[in-house]
Protein backbone atom coordinates (compact mmCIF):
# COMPACT_ATOMS: atom_id res chain seq x y z
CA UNK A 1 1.56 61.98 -49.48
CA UNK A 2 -0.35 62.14 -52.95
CA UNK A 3 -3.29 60.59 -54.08
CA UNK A 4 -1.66 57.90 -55.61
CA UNK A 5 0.70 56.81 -52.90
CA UNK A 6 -2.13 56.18 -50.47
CA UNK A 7 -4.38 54.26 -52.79
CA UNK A 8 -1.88 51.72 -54.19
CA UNK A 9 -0.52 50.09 -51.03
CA UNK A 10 -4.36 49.69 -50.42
CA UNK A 11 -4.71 47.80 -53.60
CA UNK A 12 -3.18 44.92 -51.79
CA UNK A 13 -6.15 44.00 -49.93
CA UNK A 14 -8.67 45.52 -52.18
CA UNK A 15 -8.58 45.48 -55.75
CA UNK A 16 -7.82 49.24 -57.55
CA UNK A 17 -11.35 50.27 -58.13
CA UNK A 18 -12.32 49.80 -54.47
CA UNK A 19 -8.66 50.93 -53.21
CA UNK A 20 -9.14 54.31 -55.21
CA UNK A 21 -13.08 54.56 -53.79
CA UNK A 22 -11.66 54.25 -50.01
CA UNK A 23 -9.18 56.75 -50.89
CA UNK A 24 -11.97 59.26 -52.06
CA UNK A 25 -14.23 58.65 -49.65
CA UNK A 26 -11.23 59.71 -47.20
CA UNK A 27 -10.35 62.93 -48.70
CA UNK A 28 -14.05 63.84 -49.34
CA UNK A 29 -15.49 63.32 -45.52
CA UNK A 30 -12.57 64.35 -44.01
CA UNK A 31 -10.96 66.66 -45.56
CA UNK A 32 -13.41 68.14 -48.02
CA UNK A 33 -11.46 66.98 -51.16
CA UNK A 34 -13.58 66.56 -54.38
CA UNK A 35 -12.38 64.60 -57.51
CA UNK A 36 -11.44 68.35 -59.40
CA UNK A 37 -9.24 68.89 -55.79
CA UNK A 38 -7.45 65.33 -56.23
CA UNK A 39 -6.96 65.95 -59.94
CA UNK A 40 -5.37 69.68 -59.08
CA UNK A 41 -3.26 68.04 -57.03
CA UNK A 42 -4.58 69.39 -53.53
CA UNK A 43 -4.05 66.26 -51.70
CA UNK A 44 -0.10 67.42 -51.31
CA UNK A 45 -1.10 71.13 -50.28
CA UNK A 46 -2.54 69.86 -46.83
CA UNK A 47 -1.00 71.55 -43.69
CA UNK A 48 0.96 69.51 -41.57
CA UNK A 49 -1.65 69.09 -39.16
CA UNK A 50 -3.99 67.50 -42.01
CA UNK A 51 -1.11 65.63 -43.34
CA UNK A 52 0.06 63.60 -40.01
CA UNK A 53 -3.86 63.05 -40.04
CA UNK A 54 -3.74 61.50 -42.99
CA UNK A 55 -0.97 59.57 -42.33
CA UNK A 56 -2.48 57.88 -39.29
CA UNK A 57 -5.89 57.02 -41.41
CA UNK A 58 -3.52 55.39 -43.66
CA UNK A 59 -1.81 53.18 -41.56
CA UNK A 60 -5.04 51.89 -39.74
CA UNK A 61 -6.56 51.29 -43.40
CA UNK A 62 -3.49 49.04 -44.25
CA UNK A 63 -3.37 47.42 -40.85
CA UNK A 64 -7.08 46.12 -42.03
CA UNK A 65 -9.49 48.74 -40.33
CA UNK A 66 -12.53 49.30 -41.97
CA UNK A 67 -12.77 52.94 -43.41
CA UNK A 68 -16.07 53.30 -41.64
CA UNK A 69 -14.84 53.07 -38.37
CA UNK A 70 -11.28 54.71 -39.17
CA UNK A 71 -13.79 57.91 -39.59
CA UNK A 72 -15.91 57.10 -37.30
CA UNK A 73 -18.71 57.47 -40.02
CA UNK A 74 -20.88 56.39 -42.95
CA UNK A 75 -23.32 57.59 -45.64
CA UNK A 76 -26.49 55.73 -44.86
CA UNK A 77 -30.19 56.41 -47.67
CA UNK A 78 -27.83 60.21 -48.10
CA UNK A 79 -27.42 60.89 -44.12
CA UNK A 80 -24.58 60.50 -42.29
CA UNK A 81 -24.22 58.28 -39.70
CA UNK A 82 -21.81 58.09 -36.52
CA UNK A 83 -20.19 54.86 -36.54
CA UNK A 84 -17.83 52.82 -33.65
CA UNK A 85 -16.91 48.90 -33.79
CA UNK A 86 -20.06 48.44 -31.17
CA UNK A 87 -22.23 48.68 -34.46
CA UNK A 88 -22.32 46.78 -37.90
CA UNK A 89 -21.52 49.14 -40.78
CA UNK A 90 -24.23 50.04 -42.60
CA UNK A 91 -24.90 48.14 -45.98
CA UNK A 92 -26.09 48.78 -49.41
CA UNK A 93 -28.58 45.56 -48.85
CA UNK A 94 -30.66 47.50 -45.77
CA UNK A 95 -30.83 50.68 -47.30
CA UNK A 96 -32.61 48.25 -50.11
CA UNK A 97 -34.86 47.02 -47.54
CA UNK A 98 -35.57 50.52 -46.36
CA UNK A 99 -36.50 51.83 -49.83
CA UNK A 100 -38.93 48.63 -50.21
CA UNK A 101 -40.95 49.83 -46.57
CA UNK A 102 -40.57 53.22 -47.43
CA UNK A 103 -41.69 52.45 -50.62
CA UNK A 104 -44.95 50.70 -49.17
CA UNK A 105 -45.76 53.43 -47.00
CA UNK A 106 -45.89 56.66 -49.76
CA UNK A 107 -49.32 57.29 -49.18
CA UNK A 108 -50.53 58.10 -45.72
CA UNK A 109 -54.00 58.71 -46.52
CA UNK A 110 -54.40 54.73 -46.81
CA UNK A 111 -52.69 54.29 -43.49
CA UNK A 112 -53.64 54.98 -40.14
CA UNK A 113 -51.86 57.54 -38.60
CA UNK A 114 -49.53 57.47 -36.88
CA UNK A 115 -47.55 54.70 -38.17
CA UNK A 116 -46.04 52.85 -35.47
CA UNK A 117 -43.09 51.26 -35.98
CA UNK A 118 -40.42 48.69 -34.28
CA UNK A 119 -36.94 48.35 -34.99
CA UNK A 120 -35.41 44.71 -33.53
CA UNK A 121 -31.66 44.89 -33.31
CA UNK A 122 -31.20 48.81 -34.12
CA UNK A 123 -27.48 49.10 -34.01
CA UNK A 124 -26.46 52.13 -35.39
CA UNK A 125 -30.24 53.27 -35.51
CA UNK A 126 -29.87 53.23 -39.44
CA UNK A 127 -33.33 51.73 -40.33
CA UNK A 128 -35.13 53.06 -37.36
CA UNK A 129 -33.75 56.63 -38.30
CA UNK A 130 -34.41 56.42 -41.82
CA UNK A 131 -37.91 55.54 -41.76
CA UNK A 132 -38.99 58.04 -39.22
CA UNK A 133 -37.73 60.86 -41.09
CA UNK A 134 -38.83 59.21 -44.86
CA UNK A 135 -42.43 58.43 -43.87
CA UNK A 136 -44.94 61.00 -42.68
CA UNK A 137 -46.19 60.72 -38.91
CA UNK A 138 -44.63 57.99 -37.13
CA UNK A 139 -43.84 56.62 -33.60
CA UNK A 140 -40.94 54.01 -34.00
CA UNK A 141 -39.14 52.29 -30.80
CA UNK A 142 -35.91 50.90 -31.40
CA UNK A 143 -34.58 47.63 -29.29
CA UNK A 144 -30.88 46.57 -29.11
CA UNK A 145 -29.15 44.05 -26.36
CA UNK A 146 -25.67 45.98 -26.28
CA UNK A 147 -26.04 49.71 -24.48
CA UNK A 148 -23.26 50.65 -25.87
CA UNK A 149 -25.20 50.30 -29.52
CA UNK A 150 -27.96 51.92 -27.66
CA UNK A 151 -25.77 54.77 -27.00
CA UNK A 152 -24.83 55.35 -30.92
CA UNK A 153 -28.09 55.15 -31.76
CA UNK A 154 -29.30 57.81 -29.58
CA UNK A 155 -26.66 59.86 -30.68
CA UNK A 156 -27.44 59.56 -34.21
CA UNK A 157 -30.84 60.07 -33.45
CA UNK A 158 -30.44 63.21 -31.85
CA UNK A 159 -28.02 64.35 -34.38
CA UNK A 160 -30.45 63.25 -37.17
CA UNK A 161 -33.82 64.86 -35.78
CA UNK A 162 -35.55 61.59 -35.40
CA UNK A 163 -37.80 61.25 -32.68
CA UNK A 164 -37.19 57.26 -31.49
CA UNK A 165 -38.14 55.81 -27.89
CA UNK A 166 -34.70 53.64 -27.30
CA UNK A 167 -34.88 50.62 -25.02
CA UNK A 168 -32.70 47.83 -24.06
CA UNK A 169 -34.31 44.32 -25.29
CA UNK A 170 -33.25 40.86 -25.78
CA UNK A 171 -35.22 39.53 -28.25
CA UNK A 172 -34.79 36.28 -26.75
CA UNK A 173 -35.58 36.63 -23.45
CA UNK A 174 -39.24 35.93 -22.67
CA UNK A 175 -39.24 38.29 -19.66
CA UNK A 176 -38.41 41.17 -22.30
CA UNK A 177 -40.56 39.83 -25.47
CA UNK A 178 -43.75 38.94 -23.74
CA UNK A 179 -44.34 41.96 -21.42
CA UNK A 180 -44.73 43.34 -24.74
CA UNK A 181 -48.14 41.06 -25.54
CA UNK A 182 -49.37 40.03 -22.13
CA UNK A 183 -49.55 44.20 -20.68
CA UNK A 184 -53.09 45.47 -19.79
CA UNK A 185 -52.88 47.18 -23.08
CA UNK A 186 -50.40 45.60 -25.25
CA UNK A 187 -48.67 48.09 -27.82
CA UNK A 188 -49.96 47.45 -31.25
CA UNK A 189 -46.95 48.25 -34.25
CA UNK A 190 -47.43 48.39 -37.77
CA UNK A 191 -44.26 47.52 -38.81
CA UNK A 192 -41.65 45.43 -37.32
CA UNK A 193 -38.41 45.48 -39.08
CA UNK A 194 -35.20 43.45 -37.98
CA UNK A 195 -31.97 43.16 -39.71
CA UNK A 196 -30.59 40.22 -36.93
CA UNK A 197 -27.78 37.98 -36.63
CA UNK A 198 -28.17 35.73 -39.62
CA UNK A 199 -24.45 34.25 -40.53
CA UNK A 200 -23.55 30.76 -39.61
CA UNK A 201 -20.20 30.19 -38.05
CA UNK A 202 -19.65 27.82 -41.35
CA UNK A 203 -19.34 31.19 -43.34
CA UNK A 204 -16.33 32.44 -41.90
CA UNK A 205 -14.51 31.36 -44.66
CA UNK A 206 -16.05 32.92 -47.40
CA UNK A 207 -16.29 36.59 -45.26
CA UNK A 208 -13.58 39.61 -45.68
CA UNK A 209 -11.27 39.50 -42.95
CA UNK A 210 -11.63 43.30 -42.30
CA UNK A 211 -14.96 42.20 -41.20
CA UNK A 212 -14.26 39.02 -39.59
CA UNK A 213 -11.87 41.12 -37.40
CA UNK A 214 -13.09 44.46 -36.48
CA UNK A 215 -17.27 44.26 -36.57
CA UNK A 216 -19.33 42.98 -33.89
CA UNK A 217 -19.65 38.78 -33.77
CA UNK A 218 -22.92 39.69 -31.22
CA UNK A 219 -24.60 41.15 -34.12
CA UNK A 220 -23.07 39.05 -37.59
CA UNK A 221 -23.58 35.78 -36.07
CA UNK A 222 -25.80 32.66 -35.37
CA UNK A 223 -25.40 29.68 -33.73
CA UNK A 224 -24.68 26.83 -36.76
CA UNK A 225 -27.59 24.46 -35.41
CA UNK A 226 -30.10 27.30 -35.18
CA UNK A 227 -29.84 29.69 -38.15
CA UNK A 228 -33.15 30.98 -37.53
CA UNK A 229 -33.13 31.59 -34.06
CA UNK A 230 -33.29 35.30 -34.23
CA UNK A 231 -36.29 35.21 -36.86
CA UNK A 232 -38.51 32.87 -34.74
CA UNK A 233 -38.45 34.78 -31.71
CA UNK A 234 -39.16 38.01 -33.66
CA UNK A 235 -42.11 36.02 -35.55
CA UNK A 236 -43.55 34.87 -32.52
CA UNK A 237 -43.57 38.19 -30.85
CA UNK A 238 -44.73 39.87 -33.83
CA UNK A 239 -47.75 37.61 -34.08
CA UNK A 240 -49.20 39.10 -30.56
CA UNK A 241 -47.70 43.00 -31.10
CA UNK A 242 -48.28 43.83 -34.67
CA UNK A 243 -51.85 45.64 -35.55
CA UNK A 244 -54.35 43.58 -37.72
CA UNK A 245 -53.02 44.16 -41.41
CA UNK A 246 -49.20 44.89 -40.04
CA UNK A 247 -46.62 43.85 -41.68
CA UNK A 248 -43.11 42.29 -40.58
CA UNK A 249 -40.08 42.95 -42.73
CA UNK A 250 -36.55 40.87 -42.54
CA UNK A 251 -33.44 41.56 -44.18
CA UNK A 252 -32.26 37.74 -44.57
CA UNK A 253 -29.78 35.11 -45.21
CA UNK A 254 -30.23 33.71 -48.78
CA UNK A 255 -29.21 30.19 -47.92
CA UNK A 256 -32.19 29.71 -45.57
CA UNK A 257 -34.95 31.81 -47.68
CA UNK A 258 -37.41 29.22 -48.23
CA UNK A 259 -36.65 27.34 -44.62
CA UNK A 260 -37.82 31.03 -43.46
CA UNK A 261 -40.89 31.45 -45.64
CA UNK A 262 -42.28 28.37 -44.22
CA UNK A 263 -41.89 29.15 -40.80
CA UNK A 264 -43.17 32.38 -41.24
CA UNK A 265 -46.05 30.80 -42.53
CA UNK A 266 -46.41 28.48 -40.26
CA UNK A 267 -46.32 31.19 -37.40
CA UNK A 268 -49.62 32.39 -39.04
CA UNK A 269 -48.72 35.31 -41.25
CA UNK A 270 -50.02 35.66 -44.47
CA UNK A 271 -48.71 36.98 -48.29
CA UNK A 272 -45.40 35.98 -47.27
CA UNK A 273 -42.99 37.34 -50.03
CA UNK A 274 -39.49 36.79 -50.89
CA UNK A 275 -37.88 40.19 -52.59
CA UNK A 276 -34.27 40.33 -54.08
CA UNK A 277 -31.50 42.58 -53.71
CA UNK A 278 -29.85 44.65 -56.63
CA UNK A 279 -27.59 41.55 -56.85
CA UNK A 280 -29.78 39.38 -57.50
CA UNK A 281 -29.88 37.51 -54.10
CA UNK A 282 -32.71 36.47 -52.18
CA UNK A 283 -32.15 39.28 -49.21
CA UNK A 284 -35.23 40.24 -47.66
CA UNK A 285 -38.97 38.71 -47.06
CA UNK A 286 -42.21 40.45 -46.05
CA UNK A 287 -45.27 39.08 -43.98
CA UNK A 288 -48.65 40.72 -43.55
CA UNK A 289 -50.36 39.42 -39.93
């Protein structure tokens, strides 16, 4: 197979530019394949092993599969991260978000030390992960409802060198949230960062099918007559567990920004702030308690 007859059949459900960047991604990760390799030709001088390899990556990229979990793996802030369809796949957007905290957090003589930090919804471990290793001296706990999640996480973590306490939460369950407030001596964070379940079911139509059909409905979507379900609960607890001065970051659903601002503020946080992503959409907000 050469470069060019496994890109083009792709180009039926993605356009050639994003056909040709699958394709690449593919012969880099798993194969080792740079650009100068494709251009030489190299993609036909793959054993037979590598080749029937190929073949079956190709066929579950045109039966829909995103590449991410065909690999079983994804480039995350430059670190790779082990991926199965128990986890979202890791987006441009949260990596955003993760720059913007780390971003906040450069100077650790301002700070107290060490930083604790909370990760709601974990998944893949992505953003817990990358801020332990990107800012100096932290704790960080990371909650998810599916153990299988749990289980990527920790593997990622271990794989990673990040040193995370993993726990099994539902964010909505009182029993879970307020044990966390109403202890003998409640656990103070710093930062509490969620990327939740923030797509109505009315979206559907305007989503990719690849996603539709292979990621994880538990952690895309939001019941249609509560959109913010996920981000009140988290509010709430984060008014009793985060430090005096913490702050609370969300990666969000443009549609109900200012909806969110106000119930953050309502909640009683302060310097609530709205922050767009490189597209130009209104993707994440930040409180200070």
């Amino acid at each position: 197979m050469t470069y060019e007859e496994f890109w083009k059949p792709l180009a039926g459900q993605y356009d050639d530019g994003e056909a040709k960047a699958i394709t690449r991604m593919v012969l880099d990760m798993e194969f080792g394949l740079s650009m100068t390799d494709i251009l030489c030709d190299k993609v036909t001088q793959l054993s037979a092993d590598e080749s029937q390899k190929l073949k079956k990556i190709h066929e579950r990229l045109m039966a829909g599969e995103p590449v991410q979990y065909v690999l079983g793996k994804e480039v995350f802030y430059g670190r790779t991260f082990l991926l199965t369809p128990d986890v979202l796949i890791p987006r441009p957007e949260t990596a955003e978000l993760c720059q913007w905290i780390i971003s906040e957090f450069e100077n650790p003589h301002s700070i107290p030390s060490p930083i604790r930090i909370l990760d709601v919804g974990t998944g893949s471990g992505c953003i817990a992960i990358t801020l332990t290793l990107e800012i100096a001296n932290t704790q960080t706990w990371a909650w998810d409802i599916s153990g299988n999640a749990l289980h990527i996480a920790q593997r990622n973590a271990q794989l990673l060198g990040a040193d995370i306490s993993f726990k099994k939460c539902d964010v909505l369950s009182p029993e879970n949230t307020s044990s966390q407030s109403h202890s003998s001596s409640p656990l103070q964070y710093d930062i509490i960062v969620s990327n939740p379940p923030y797509i109505c079911p009315i979206e559907k139509g305007l989503m990719n099918k690849n996603v539709l059909e292979h990621e994880p409905h538990i952690a895309l979507f939001v019941p249609e007559e509560n959109p913010l379900l996920f981000y009140h609960a988290i509010s709430q607890m984060a008014s009793q567990c985060l430090s005096p001065h913490g702050m609370l970051y969300f990666e969000i659903n443009p549609i109900y920004a200012q909806q969110l601002k106000e119930m953050i503020t309502e909640t009683g946080f302060e310097e609530v702030i709205i922050k767009k992503d490189i597209f130009g959409k209104q993707r994440f907000i930040k409180a200070v308690k």
